[in-house]
Protein backbone atom coordinates (compact mmCIF):
# COMPACT_ATOMS: atom_id res chain seq x y z
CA UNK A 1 125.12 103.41 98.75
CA UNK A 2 124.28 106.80 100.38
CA UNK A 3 126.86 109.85 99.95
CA UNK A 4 127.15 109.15 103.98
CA UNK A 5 128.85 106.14 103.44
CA UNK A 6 131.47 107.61 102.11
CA UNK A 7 132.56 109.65 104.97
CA UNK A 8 133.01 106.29 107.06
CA UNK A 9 136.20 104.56 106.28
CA UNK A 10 134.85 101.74 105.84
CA UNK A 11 133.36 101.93 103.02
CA UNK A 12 136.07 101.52 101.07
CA UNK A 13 137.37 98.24 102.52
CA UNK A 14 134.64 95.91 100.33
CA UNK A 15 135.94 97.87 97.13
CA UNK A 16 139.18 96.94 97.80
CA UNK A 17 138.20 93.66 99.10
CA UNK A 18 137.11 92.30 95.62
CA UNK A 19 139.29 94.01 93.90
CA UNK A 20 142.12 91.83 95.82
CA UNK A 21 140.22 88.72 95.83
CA UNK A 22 139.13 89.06 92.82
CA UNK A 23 135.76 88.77 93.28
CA UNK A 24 133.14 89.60 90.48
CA UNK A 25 129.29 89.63 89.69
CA UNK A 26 128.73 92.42 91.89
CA UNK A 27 127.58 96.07 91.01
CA UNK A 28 126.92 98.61 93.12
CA UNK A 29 125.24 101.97 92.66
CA UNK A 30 125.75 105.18 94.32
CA UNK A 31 123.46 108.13 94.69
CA UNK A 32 125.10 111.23 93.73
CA UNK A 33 123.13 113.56 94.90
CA UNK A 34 125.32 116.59 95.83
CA UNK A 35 124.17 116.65 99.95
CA UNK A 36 124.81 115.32 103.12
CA UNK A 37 122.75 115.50 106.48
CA UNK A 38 125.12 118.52 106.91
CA UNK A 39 124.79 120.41 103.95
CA UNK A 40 126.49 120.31 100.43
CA UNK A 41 129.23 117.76 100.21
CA UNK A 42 131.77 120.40 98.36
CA UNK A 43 130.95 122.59 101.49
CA UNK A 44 130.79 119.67 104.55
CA UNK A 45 133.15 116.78 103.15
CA UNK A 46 134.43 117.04 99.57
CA UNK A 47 134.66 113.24 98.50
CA UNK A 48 136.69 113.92 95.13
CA UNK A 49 135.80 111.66 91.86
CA UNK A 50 133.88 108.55 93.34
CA UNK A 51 133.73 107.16 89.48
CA UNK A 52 137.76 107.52 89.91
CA UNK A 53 138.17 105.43 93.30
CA UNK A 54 136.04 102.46 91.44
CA UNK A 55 138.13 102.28 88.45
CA UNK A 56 141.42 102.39 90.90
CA UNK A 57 140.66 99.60 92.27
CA UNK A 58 139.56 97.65 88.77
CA UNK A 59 135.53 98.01 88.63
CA UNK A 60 134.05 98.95 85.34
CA UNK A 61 131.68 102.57 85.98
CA UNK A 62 128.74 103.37 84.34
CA UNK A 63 127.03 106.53 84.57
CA UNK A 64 123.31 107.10 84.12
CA UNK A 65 120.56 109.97 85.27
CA UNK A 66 118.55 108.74 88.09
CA UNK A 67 115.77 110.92 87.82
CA UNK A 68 115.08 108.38 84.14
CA UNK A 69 113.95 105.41 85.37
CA UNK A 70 114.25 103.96 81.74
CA UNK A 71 118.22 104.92 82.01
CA UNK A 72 118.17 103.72 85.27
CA UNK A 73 117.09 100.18 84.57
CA UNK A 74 118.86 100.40 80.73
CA UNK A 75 121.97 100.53 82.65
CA UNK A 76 121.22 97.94 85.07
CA UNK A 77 120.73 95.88 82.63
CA UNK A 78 123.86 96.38 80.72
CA UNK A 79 125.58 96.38 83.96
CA UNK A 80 124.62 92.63 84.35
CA UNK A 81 125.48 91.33 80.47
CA UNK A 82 129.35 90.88 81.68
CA UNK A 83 128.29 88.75 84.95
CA UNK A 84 132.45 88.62 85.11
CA UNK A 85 133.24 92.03 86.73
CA UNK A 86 132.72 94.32 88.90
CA UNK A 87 130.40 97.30 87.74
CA UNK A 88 129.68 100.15 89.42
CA UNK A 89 126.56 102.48 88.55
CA UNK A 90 127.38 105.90 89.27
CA UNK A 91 123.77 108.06 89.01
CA UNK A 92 123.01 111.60 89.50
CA UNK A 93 119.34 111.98 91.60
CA UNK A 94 119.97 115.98 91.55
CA UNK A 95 120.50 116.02 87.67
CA UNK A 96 120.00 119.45 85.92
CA UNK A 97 121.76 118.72 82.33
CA UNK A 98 125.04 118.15 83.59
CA UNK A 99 126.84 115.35 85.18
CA UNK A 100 129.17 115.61 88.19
């Protein structure tokens, strides 16, 4: 999912959608990359703690660097040991030794 997304509203209907239905085996990943087509999101559209709004609604985060495709695909894997949740894989593509 694109930081974009998360300006529309409706991106967080399917989040809440499985968390009421109770629907599992997904995971989704965002791409935390600190812009929009605008500019910075803290300066166009500050979207808060996206890890946070995940875990609200009952998905399990992970958190990796996405600039190390190693971590990336380490914590894909993980992601899909517990086929009985909902996992979402929170990466940083603008990574500079610290995580947002």
């Amino acid at each position: 999912m694109a930081m974009g997304s998360w300006m529309k509203a409706k991106f967080g209907k399917p989040i809440m959608f499985a968390a009421h239905h109770k629907v599992d085996n997904l995971i989704s990943t965002v791409d935390w990359n600190h812009q929009q087509i605008d500019g910075p999101t803290d300066k166009v559209m500050n979207l808060g703690n996206i890890r946070e709004k995940f875990e609200a609604f009952g998905w399990t985060t992970l958190e990796m660097n996405g600039n190390d495709m190693d971590e990336v695909i380490a914590t894909l894997e993980q992601a899909k040991i517990d086929w009985n949740r909902k996992t979402h894989c929170h990466y940083d593509a603008y990574y500079h030794g610290q995580r947002s």
